[in-house]
N, C-alpha and C. Protein backbone atom coordinates (compact mmCIF):
# COMPACT_ATOMS: atom_id res chain seq x y z
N UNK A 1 71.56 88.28 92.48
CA UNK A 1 70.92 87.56 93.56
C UNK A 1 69.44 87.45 93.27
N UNK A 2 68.92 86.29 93.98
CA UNK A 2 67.05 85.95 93.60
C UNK A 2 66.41 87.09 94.29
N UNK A 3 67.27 87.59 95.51
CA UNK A 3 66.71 88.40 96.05
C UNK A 3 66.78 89.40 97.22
N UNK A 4 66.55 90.53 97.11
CA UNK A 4 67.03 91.67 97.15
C UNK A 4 66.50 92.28 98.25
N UNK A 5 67.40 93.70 99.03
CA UNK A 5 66.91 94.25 100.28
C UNK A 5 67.15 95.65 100.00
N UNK A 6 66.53 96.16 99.33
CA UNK A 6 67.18 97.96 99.35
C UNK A 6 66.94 98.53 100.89
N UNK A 7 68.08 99.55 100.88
CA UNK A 7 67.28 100.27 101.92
C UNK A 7 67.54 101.47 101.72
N UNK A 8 66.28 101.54 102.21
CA UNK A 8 65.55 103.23 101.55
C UNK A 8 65.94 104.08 102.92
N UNK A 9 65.27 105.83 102.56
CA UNK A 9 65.87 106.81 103.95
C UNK A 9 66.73 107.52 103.82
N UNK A 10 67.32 107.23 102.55
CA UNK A 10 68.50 108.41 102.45
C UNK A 10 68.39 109.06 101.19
N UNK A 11 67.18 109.64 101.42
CA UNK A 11 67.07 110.86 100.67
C UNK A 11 67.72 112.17 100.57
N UNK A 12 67.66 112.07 101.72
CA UNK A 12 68.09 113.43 102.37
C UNK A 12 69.96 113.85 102.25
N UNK A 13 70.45 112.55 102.12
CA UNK A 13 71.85 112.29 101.61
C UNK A 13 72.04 112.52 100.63
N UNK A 14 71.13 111.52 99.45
CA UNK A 14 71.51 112.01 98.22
C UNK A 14 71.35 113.31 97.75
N UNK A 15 70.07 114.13 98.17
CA UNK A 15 70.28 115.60 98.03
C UNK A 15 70.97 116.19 98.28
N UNK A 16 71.55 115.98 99.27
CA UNK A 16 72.80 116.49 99.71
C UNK A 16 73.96 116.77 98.95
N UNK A 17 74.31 114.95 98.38
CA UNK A 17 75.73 115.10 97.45
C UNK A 17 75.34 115.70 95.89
N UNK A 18 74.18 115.34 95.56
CA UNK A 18 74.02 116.19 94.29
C UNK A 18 74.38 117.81 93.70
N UNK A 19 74.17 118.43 95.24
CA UNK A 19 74.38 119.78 96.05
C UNK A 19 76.16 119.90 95.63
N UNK A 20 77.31 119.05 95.78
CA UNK A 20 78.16 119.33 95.87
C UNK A 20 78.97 119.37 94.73
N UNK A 21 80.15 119.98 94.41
CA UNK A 21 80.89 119.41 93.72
C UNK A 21 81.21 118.22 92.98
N UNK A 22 81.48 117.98 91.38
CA UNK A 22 81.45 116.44 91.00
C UNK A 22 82.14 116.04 91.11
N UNK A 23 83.95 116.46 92.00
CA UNK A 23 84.60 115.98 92.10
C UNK A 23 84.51 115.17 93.80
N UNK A 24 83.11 115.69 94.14
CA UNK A 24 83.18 114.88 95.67
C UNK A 24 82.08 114.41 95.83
N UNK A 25 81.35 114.04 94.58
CA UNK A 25 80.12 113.16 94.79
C UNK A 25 80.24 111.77 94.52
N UNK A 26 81.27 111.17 94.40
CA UNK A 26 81.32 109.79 94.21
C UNK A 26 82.01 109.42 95.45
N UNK A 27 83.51 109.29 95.59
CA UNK A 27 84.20 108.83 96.11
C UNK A 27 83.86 108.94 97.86
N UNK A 28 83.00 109.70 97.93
CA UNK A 28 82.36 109.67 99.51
C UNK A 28 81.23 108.37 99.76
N UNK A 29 80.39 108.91 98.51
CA UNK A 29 79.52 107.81 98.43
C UNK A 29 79.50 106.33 98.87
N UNK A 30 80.56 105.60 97.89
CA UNK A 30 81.24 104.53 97.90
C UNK A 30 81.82 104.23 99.21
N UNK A 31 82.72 105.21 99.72
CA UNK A 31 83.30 104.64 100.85
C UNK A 31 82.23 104.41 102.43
N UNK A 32 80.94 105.24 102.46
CA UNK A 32 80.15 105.25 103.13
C UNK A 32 78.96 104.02 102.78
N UNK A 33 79.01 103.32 101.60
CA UNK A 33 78.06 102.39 101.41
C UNK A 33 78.99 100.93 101.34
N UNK A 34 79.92 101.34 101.40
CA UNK A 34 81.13 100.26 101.55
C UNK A 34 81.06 99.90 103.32
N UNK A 35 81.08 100.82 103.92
CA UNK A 35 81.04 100.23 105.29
C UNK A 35 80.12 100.11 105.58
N UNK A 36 79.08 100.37 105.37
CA UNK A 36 77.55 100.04 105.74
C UNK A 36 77.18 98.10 105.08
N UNK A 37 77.60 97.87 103.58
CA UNK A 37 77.66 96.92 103.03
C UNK A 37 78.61 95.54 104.34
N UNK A 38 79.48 96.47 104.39
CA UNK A 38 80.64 95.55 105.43
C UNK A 38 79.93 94.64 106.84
N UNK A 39 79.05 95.75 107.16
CA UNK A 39 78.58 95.44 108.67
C UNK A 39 77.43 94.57 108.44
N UNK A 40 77.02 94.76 107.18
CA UNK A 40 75.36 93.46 106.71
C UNK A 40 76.32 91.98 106.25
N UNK A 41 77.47 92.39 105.75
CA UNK A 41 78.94 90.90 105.29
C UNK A 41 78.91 90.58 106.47
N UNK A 42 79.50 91.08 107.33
CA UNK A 42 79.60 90.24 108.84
C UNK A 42 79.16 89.77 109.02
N UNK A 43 77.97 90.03 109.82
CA UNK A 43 76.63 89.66 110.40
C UNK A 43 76.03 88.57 109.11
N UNK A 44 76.25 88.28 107.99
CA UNK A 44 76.02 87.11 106.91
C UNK A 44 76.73 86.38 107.65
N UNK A 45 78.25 86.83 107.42
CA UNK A 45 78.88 85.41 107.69
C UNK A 45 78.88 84.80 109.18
N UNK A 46 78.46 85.51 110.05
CA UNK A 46 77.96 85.31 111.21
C UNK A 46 76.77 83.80 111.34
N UNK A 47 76.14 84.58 110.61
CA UNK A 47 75.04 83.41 110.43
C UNK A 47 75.02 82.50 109.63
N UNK A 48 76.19 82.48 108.46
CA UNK A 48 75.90 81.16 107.35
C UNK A 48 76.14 80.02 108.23
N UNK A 49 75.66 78.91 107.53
CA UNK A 49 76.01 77.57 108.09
C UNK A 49 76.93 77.11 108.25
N UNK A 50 78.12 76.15 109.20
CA UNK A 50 79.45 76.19 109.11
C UNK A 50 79.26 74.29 109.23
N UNK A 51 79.93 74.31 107.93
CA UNK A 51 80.35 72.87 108.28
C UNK A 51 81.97 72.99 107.72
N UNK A 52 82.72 73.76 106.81
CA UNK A 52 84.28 73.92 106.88
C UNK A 52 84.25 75.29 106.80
N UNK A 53 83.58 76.28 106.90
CA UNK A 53 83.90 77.76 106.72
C UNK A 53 84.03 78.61 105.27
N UNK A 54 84.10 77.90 104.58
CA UNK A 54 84.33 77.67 103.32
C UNK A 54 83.05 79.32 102.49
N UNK A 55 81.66 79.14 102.48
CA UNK A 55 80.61 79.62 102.66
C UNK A 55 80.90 80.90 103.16
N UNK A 56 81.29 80.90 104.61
CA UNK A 56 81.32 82.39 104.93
C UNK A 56 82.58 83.21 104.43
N UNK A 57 83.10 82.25 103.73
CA UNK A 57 84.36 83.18 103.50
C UNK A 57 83.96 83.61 101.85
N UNK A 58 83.50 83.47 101.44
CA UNK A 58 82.81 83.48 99.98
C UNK A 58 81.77 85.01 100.02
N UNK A 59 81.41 85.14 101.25
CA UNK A 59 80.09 86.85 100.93
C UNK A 59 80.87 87.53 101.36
N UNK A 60 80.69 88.26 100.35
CA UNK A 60 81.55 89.45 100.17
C UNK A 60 80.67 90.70 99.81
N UNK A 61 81.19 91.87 99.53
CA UNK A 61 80.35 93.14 99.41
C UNK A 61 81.06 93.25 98.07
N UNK A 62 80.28 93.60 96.91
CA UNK A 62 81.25 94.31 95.80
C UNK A 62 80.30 95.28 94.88
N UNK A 63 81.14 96.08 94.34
CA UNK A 63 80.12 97.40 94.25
C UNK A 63 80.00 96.87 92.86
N UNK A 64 78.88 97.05 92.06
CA UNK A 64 77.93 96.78 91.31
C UNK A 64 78.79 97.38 89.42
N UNK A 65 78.69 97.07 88.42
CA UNK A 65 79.65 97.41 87.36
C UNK A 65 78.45 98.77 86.92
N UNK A 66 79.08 99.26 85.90
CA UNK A 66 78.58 100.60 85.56
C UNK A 66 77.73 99.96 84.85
N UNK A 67 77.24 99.30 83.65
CA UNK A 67 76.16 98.31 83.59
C UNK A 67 75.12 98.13 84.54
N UNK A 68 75.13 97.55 85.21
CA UNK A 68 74.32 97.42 86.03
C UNK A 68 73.78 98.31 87.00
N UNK A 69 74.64 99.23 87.24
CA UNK A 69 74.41 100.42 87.86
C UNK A 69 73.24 101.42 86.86
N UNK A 70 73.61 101.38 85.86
CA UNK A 70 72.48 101.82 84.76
C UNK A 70 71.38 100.74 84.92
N UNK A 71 71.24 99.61 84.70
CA UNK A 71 70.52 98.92 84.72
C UNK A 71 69.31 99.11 85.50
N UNK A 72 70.03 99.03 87.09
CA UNK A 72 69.55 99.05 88.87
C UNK A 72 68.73 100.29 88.33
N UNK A 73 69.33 101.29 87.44
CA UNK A 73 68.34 102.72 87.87
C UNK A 73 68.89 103.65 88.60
N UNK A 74 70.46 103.77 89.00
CA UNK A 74 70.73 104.56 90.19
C UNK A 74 71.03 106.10 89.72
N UNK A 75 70.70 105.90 88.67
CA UNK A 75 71.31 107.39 87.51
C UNK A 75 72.65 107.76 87.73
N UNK A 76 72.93 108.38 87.19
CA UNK A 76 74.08 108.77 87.38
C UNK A 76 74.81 109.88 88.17
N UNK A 77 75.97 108.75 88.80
CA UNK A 77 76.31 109.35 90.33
C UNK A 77 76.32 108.62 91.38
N UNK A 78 75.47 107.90 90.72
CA UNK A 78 74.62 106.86 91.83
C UNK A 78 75.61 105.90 92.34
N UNK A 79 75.44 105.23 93.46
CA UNK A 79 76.21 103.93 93.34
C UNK A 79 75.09 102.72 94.27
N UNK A 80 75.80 101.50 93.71
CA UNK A 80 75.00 100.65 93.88
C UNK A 80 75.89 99.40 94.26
N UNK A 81 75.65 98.87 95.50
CA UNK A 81 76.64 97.78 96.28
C UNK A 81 76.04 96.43 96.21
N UNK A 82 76.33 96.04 96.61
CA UNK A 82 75.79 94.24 96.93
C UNK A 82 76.36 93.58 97.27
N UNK A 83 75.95 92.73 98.61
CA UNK A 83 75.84 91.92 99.47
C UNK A 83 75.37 90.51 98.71
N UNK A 84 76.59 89.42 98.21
CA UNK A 84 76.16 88.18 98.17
C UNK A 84 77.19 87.40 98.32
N UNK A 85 76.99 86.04 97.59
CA UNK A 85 78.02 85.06 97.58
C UNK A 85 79.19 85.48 96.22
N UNK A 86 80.38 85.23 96.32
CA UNK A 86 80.80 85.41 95.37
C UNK A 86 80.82 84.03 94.27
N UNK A 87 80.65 84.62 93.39
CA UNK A 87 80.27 83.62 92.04
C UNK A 87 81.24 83.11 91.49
N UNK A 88 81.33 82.11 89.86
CA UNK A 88 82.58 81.21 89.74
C UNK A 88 82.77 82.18 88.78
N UNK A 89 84.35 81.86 88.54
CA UNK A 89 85.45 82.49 87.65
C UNK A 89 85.30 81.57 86.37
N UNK A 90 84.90 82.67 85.30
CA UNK A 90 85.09 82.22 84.13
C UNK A 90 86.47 82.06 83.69
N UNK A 91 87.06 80.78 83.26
CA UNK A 91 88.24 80.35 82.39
C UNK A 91 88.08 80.18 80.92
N UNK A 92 89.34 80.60 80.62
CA UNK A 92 89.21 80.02 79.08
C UNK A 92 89.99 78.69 78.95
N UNK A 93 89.67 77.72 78.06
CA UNK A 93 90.05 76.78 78.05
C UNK A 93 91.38 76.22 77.26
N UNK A 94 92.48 75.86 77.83
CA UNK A 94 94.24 76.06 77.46
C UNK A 94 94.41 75.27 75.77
N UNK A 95 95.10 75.98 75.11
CA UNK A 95 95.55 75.31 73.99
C UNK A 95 96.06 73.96 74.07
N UNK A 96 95.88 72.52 74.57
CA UNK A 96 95.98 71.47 75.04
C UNK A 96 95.67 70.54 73.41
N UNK A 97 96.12 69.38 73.72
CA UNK A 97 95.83 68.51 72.65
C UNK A 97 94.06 68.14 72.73
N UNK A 98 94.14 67.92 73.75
CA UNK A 98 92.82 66.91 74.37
C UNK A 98 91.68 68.17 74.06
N UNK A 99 91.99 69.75 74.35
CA UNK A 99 90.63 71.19 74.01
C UNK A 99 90.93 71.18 72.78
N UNK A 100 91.79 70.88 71.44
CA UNK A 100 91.80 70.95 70.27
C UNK A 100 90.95 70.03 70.01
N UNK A 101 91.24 68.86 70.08
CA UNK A 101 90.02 67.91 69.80
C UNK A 101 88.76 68.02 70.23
N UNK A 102 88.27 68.20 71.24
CA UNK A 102 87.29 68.37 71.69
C UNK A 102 86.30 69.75 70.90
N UNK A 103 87.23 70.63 70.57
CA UNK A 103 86.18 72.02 70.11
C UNK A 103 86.38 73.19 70.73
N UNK A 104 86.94 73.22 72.27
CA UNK A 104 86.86 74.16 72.99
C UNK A 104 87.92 74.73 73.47
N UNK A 105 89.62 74.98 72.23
CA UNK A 105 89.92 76.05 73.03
C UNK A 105 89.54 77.47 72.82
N UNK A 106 90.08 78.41 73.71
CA UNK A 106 89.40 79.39 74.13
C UNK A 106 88.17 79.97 74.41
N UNK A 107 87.39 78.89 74.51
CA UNK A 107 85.85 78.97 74.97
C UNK A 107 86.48 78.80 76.84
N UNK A 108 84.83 79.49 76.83
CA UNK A 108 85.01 79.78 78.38
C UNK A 108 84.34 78.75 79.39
N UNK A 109 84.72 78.19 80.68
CA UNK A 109 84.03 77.49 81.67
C UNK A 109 84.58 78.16 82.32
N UNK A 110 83.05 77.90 83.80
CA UNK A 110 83.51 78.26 85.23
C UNK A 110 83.72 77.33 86.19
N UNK A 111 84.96 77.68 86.48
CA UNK A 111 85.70 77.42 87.41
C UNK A 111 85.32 76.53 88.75
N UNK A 112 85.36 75.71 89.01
CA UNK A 112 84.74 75.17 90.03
C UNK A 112 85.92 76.03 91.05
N UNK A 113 84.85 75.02 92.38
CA UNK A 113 85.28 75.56 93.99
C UNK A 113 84.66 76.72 94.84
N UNK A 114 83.73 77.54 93.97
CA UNK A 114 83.04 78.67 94.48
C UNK A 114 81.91 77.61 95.41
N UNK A 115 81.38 78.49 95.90
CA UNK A 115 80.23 78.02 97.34
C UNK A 115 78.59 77.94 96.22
N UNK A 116 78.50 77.37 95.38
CA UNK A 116 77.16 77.13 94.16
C UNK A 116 76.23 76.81 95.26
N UNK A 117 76.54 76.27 95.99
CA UNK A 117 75.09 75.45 96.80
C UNK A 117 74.37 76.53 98.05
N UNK A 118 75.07 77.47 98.81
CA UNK A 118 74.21 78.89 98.72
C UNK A 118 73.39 79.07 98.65
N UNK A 119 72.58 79.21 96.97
CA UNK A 119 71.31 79.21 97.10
C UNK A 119 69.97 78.16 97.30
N UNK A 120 70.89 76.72 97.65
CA UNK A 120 70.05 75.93 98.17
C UNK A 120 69.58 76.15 99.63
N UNK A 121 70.67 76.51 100.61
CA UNK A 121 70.40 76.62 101.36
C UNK A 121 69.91 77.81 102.03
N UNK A 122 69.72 79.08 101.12
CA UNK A 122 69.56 80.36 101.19
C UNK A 122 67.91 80.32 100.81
N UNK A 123 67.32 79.29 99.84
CA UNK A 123 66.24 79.15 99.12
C UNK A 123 65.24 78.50 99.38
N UNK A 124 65.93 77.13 99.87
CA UNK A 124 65.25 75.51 99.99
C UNK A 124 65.50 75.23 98.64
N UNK A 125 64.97 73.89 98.64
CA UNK A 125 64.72 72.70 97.71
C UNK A 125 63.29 72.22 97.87
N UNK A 126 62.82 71.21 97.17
CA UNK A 126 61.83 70.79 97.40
C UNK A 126 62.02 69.51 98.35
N UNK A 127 62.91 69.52 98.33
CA UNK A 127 63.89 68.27 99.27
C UNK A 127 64.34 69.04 100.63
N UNK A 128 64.57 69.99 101.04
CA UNK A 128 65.68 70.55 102.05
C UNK A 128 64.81 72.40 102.25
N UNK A 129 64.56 72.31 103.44
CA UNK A 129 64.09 73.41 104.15
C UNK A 129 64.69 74.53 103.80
N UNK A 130 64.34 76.04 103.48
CA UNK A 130 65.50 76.94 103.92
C UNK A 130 65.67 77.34 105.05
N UNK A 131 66.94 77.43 105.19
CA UNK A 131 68.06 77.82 106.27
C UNK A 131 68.61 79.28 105.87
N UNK A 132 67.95 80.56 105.26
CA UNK A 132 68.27 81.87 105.22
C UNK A 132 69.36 81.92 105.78
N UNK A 133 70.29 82.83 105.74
CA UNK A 133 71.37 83.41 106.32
C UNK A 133 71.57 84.91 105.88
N UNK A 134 71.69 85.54 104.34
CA UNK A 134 71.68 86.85 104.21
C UNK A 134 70.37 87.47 104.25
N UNK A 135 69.69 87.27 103.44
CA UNK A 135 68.17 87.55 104.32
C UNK A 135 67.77 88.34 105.34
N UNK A 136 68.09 87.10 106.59
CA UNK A 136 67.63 87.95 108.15
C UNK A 136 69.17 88.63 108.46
N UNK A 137 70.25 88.70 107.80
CA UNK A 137 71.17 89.15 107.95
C UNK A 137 71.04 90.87 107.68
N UNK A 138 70.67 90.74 106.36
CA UNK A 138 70.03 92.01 105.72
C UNK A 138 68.82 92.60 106.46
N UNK A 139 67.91 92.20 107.25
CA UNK A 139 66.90 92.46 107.41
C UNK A 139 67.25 93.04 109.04
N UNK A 140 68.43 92.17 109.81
CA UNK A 140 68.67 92.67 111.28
C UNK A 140 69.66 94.14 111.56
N UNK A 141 70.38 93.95 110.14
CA UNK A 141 72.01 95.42 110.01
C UNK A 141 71.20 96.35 109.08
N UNK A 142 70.15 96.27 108.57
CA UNK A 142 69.76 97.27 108.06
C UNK A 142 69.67 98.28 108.20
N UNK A 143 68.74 98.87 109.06
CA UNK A 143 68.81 100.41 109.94
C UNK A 143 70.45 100.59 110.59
N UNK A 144 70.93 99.98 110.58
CA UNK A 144 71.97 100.41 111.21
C UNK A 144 73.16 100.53 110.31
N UNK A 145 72.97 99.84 108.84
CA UNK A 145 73.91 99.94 108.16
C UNK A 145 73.58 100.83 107.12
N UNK A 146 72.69 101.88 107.06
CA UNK A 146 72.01 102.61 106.92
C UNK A 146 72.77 103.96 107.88
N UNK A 147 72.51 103.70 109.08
CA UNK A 147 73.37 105.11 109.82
C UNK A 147 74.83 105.42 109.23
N UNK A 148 75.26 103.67 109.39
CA UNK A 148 76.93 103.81 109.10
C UNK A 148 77.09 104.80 107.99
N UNK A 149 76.11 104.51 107.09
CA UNK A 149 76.17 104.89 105.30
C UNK A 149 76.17 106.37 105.75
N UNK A 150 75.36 107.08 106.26
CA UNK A 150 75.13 108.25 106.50
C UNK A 150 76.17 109.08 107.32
N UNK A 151 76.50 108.10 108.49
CA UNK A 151 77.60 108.79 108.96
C UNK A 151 79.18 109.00 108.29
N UNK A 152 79.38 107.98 107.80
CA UNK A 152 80.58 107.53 106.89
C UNK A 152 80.84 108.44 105.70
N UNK A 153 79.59 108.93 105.11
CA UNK A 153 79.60 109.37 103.58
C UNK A 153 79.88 110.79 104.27
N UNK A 154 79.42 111.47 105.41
CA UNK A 154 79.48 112.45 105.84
C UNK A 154 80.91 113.05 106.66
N UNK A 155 81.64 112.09 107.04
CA UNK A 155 82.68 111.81 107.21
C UNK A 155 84.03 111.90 106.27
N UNK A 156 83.78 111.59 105.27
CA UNK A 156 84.40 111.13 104.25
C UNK A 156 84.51 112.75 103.37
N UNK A 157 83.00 113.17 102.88
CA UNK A 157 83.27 114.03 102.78
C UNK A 157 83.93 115.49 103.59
N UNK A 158 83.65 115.44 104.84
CA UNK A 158 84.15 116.69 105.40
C UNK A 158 85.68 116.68 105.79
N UNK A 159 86.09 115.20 105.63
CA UNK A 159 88.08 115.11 105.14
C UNK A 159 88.41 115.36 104.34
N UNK A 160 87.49 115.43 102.80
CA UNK A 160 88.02 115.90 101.57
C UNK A 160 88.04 116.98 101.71
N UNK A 161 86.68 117.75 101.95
CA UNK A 161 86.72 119.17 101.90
C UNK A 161 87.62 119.82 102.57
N UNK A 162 88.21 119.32 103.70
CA UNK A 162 89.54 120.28 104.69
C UNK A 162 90.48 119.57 104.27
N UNK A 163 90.80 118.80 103.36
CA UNK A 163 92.15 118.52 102.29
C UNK A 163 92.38 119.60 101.60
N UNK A 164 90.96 120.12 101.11
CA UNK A 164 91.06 121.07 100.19
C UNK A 164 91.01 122.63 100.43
N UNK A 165 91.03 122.89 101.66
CA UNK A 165 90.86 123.70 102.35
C UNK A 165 90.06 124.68 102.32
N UNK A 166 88.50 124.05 101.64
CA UNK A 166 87.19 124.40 101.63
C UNK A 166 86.34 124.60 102.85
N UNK A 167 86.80 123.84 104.22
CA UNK A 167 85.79 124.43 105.30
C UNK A 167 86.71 124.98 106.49
């Protein structure tokens, strides 16, 4: 994405899970930044623009690849979510008469039908105003998707731990 909303404050969390066991420092994590991620998705698709629905059904939450998770900086342990549009599907192109000639089978294109125009209206144009939607979306569920994270991860863990019959 062009652009980004961390939210900071949970320090005090991550000290926390570092504190624990490595078999219960991830899988809490995730599921507590997963619902926090969920409630800033809503409130997007709440606000995108609707002319067939199409758009809001496209933002989605998806947690970030281990790549990029190195990348982001989250070290390891870490996890790292995001809130955007979902992007096009790379194809490879079919053993066909017409991709032999041409040069391109098994080379890759993407896929039309994804929501591309998004960041026009997420951005502007020099032609066309922006019309934000994740943005003030991100900017209104924040603190609160922030508690979820906190309450959730805390949650999450204290079901594992009495699975395990640690508390």
């Amino acid at each position: 994405m062009a652009e980004s909303v961390r939210v900071d404050g949970l320090e005090g969390l991550l000290q926390s899970l570092r504190q624990l066991p490595k078999e219960l420092q991830g899988k809490p994590l995730q599921t507590g930044m997963r619902k926090g991620g969920n409630l800033i998705r809503d409130e997007a698709r709440r606000r995108a623009p609707r002319a067939s629905g199409f758009l809001a059904q496209q933002i989605i939450v998806r947690r970030a690849a281990a790549k990029d998770r190195r990348k982001a900086g989250v070290g390891a342990g870490g996890e790292y979510f995001t809130v955007g549009v979902r992007t096009g599907k790379k194809v490879k192109y079919a053993n066909t008469k017409r991709n032999r000639r041409q040069g391109r089978v098994g080379k890759l294109y993407e896929q039309s039908g994804w929501a591309h125009y998004w960041r026009f209206l997420e951005f502007g144009t020099k032609n066309m105003r922006a019309r934000p939607f994740l943005t003030p979306a991100a900017e209104a569920r924040g603190p609160q998707a922030a508690q979820v994270m906190i309450d959730e991860t805390r949650n999450a863990i204290d079901k594992i731990m009495k699975a395990r019959g640690w508390k």
